[in-house]
Protein backbone atom coordinates (compact mmCIF):
# COMPACT_ATOMS: atom_id res chain seq x y z
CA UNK A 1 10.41 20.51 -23.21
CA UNK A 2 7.85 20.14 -25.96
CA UNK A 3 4.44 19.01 -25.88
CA UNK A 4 5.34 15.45 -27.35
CA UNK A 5 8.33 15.15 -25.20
CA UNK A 6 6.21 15.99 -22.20
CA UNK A 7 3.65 13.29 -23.46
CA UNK A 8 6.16 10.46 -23.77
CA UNK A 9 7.41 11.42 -20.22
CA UNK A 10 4.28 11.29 -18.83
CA UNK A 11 3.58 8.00 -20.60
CA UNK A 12 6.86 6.32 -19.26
CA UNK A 13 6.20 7.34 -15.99
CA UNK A 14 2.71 5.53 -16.21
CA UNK A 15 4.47 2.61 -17.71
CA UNK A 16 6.42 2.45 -14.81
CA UNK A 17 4.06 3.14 -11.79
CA UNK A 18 0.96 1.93 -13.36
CA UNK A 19 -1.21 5.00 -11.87
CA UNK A 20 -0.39 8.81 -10.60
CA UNK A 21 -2.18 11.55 -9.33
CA UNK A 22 -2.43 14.68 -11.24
CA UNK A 23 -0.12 16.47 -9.39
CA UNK A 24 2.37 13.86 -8.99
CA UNK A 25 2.25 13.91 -12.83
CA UNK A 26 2.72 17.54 -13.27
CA UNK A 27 5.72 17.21 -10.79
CA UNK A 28 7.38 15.08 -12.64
CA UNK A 29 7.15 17.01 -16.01
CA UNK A 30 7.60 20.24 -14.48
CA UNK A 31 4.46 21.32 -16.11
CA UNK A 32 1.04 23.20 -14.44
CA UNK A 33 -1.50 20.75 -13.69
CA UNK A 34 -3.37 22.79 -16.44
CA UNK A 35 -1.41 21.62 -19.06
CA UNK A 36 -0.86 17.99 -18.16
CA UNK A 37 -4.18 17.85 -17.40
CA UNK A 38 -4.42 18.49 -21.54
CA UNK A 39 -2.02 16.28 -22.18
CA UNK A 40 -4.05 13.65 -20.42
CA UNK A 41 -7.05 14.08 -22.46
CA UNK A 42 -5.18 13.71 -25.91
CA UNK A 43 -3.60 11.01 -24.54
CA UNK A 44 -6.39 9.30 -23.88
CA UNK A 45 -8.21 9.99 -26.73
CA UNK A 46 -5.23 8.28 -28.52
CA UNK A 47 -6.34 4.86 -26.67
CA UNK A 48 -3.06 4.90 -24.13
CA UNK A 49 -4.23 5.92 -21.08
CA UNK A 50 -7.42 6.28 -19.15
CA UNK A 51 -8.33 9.66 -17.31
CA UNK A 52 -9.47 9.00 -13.47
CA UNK A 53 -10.89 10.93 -10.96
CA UNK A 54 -7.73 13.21 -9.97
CA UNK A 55 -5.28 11.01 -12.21
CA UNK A 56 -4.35 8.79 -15.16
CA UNK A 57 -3.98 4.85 -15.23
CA UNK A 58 -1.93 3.21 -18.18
CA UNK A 59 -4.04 1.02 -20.15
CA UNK A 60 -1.82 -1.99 -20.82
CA UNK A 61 0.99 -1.92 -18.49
CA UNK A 62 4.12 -3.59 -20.07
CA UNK A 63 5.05 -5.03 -16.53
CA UNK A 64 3.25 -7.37 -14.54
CA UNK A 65 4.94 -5.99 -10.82
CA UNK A 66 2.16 -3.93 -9.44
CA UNK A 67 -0.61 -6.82 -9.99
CA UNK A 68 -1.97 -8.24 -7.05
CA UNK A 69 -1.58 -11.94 -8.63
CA UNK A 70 1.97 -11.31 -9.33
CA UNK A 71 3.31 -9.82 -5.86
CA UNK A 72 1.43 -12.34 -4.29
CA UNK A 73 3.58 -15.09 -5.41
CA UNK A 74 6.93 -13.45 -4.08
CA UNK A 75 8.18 -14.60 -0.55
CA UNK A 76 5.12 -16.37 -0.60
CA UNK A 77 6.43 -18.57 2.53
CA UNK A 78 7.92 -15.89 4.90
CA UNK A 79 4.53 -13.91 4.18
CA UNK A 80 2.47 -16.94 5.68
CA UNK A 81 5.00 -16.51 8.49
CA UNK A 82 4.32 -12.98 9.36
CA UNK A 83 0.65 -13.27 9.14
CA UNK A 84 0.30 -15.54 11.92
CA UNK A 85 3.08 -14.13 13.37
CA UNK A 86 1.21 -10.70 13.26
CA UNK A 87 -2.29 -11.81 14.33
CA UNK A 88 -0.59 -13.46 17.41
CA UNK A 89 0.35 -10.33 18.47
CA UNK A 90 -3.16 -8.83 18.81
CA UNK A 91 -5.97 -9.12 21.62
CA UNK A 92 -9.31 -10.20 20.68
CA UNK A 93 -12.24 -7.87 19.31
CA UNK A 94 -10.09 -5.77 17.65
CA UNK A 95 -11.22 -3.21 15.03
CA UNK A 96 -8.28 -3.27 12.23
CA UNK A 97 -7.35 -1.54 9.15
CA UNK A 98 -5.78 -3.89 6.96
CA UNK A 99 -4.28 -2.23 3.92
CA UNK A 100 -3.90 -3.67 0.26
CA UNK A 101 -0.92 -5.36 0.32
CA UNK A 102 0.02 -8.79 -0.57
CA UNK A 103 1.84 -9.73 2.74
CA UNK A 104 -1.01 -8.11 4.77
CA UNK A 105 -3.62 -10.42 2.78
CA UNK A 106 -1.78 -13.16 4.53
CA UNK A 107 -2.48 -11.54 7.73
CA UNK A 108 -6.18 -11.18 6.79
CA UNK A 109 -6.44 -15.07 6.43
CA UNK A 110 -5.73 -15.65 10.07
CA UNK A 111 -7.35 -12.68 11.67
CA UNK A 112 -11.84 -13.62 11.67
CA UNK A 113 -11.23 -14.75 15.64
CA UNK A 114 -9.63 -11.87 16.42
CA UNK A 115 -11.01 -8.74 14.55
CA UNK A 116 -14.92 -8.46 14.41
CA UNK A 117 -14.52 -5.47 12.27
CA UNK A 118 -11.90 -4.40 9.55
CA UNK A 119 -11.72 -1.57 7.41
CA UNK A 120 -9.82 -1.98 3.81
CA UNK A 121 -9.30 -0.64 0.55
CA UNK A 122 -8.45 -4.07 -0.25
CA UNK A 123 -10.44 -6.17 -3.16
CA UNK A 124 -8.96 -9.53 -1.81
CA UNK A 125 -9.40 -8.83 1.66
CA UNK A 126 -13.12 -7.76 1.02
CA UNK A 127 -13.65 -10.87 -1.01
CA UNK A 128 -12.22 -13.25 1.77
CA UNK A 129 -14.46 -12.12 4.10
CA UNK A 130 -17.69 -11.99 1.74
CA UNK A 131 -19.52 -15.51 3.56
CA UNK A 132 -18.21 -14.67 6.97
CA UNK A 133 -20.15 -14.82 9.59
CA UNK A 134 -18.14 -12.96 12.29
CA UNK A 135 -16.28 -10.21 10.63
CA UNK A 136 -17.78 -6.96 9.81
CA UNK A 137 -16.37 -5.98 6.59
CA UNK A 138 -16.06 -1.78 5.75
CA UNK A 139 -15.02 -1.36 2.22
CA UNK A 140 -13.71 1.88 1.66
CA UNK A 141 -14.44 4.05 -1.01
CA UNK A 142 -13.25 5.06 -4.45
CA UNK A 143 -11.81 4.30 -7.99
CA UNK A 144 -11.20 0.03 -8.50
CA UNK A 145 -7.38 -0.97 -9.93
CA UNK A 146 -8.36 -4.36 -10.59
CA UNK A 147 -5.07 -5.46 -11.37
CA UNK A 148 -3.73 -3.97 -8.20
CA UNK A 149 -6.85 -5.03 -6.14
CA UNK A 150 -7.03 -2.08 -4.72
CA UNK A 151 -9.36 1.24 -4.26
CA UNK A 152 -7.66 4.57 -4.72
CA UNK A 153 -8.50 8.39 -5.03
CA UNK A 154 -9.78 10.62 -2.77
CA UNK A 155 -13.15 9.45 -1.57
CA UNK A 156 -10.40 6.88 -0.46
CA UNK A 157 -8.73 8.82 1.42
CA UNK A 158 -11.80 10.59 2.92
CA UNK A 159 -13.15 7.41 4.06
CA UNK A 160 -9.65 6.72 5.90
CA UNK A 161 -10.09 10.08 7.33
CA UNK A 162 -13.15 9.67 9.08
CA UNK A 163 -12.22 5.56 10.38
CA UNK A 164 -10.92 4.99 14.02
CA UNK A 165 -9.46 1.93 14.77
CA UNK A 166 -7.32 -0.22 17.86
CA UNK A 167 -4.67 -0.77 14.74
CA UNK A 168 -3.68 -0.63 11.16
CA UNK A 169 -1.50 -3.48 9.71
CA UNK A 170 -0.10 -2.48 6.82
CA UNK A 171 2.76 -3.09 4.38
CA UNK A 172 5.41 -1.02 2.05
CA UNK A 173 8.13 -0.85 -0.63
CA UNK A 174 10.80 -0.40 1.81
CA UNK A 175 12.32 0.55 5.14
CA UNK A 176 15.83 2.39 6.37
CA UNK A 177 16.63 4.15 9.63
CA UNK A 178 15.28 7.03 7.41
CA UNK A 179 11.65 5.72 7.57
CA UNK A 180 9.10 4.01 5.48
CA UNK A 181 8.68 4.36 1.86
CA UNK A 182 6.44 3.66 -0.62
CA UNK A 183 5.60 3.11 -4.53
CA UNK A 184 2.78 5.10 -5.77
CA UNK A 185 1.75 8.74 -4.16
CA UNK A 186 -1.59 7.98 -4.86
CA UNK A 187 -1.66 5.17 -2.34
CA UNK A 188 0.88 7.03 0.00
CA UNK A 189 -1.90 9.55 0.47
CA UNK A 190 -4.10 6.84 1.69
CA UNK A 191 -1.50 4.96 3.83
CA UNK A 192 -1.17 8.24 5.39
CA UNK A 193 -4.79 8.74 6.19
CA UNK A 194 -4.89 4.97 8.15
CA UNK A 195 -1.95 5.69 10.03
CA UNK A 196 -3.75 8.86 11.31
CA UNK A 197 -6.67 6.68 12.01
CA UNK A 198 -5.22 3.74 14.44
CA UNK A 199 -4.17 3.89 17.75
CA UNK A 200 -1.18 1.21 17.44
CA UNK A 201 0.56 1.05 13.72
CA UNK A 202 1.95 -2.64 12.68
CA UNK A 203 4.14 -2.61 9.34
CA UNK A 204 4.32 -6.14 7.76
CA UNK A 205 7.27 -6.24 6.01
CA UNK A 206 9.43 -9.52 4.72
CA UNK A 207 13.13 -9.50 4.56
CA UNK A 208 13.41 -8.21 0.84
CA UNK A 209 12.36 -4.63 1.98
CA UNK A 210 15.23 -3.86 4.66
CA UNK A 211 17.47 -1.32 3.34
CA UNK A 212 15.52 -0.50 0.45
CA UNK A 213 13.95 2.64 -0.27
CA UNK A 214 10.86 3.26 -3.11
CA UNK A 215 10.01 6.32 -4.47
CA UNK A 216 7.55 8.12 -2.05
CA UNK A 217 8.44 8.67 2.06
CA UNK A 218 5.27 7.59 3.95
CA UNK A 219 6.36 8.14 7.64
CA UNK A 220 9.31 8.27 9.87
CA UNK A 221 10.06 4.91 12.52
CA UNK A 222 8.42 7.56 15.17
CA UNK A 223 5.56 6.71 13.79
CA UNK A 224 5.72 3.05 14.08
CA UNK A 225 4.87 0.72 16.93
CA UNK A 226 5.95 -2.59 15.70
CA UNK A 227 7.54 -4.02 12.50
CA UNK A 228 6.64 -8.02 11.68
CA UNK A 229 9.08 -9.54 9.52
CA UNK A 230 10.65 -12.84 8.95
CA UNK A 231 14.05 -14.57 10.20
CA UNK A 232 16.02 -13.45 6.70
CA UNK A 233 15.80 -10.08 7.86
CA UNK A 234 19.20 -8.64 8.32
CA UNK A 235 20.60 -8.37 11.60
CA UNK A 236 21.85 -5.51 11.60
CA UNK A 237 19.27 -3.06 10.69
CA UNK A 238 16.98 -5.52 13.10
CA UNK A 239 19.25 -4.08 16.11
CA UNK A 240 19.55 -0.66 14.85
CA UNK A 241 15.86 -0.46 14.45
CA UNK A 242 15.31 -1.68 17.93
CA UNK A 243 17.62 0.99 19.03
CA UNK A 244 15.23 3.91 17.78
CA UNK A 245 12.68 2.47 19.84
CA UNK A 246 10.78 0.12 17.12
CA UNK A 247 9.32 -3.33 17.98
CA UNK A 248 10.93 -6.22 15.57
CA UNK A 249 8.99 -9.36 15.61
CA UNK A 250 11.04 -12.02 13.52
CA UNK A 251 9.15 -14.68 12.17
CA UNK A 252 9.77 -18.13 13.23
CA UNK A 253 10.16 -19.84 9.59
CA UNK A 254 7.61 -22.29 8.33
C-alpha cells in the first residue's frame, strides 16, 4: 500500500466513524502507529482532519448519523418508553453512571428523584442537570465531540476507572446471543471502564438493535444484569436472551 493509498484509507474510515484512536487507525491500515501517526499530521495540515489527544476526528463529516441531534430523533417514542421504564426499575438514592447515548438521555429526564449523584461523559446529560437542585452532577473528563455530545480519550477512561457506582445504564449499536457491540473503539474503551465500575449493569436498548451487530464487541450477556427495551423487540431473541440468564424488561408502549 502506498502512502496516498494509506491516507485515503485512513480518511474513509474517519468519514465513516467520525473519530478513532491511533491504534484503531493503524489496525485498520496495517501500518505502525509511527507511520500513521505521520500520516495524521500531513493530513491535517491539509485542513481534513484534526489530530486529538491519542486520535484523529474528521473535520466535516459527510454523514449526519453519529450527531447527538440526529440519533436523538430515531425511535424517539419507544426511547421515552424505556426511560421510565428503566428508572422504575431502580431504588431511591442511587449513584448512576449514565452513558452518552441518545436512549439513555431519555432515561436521564426521569431519574433527579431517584439518583442524587450521576457520573457521565455525557454533554446533554450534564446540561439537563445544570439548575438542579438535587442531583450531584460528575462530569467526566477529556476531549469534547460536540456533535456527538460526548467526552472521549483517555483521561475519560481514567476517570471511569477510578468511579464506583450502585449501576451504569447505558446503551449500544447492537445485541446477539454473542454479546454487546458497539460503534467506535474509542468509546468502547470507555463503556468498558463503567461497566467495571457499577455493581448492577442496565443496557437500554430499543427494538432496532436486536440481532444487529456494530463494529467493536464491548462485553458478553455474562456481563449484563438487565436489558430495557420496548414491545417491538423480537420475540424470539427476547426468550433466548432470558434463557442465558438476562433480565428483559419490555416497554409498555406510549
Amino acid at each position: 500500500m502506498t502512502a496516498e493509498e494509506r491516507k485515503h484509507r485512513i480518511e474513509a474510515y474517519l468519514q465513516r466513524v467520525e473519530f478513532a484512536s491511533l491504534e484503531e487507525l493503524a489496525q485498520h491500515v496495517e501500518a505502525s502507529t509511527s507511520t500513521v501517526r505521520r500520516d495524521l499530521t500531513t493530513l491535517e495540515a491539509a485542513g481534513n482532519l484534526r489530530r486529538t489527544h491519542g486520535g484523529a476526528r474528521i473535520i466535516t463529516p459527510k454523514t449526519d448519523e453519529f450527531a447527538f441531534t440526529s440519533r436523538d430523533t430515531h425511535q424517539l417514542s419507544e426511547k421515552e418508553a424505556i426511560g421510565k421504564a428503566c428508572v422504575e426499575l431502580l431504588g431511591t438514592n442511587r449513584s448512576v453512571i449514565l452513558d452518552a447515548g441518545t436512549t439513555v438521555y431519555h432515561v436521564a429526564r426521569y431519574l433527579e428523584e431517584k439518583a442524587p449523584q450521576i457520573v457521565t461523559n455525557s454533554l446533554p446529560v450534564a446540561n439537563l442537570f445544570a439548575s438542579a437542585n438535587k442531583v450531584e452532577v460528575i462530569l467526566a473528563g477529556g476531549v469534547i465531540y460536540p456533535r456527538l455530545g460526548v467526552l472521549v480519550g483517555p483521561m475519560t477512561v481514567e476517570a471511569f476507572s477510578k468511579m464506583r457506582a450502585d449501576v451504569a445504564i447505558m446503551s449500544a449499536g447492537g445485541i446477539t446471543l454473542e454479546g454487546i457491540t458497539n460503534s467506535h473503539a474509542l468509546l468502547i474503551d470507555i463503556q468498558r471502564a463503567m461497566l467495571k465500575a457499577a455493581q448492577k449493569i442496565i443496557f437500554c436498548l430499543d427494538h432496532t438493535k436486536f440481532g444487529r451487530q456494530s463494529v467493536s464487541p464491548l462485553c458478553g450477556l455474562d456481563m449484563v444484569d438487565t436489558i430495557v427495551t420496548d414491545s417491538r423487540a423480537p420475540q424470539g431473541l427476547v426468550a433466548a436472551l432470558r434463557t442465558q440468564g438476562v433480565e428483559v424488561i419490555l416497554a409498555p408502549h406510549t
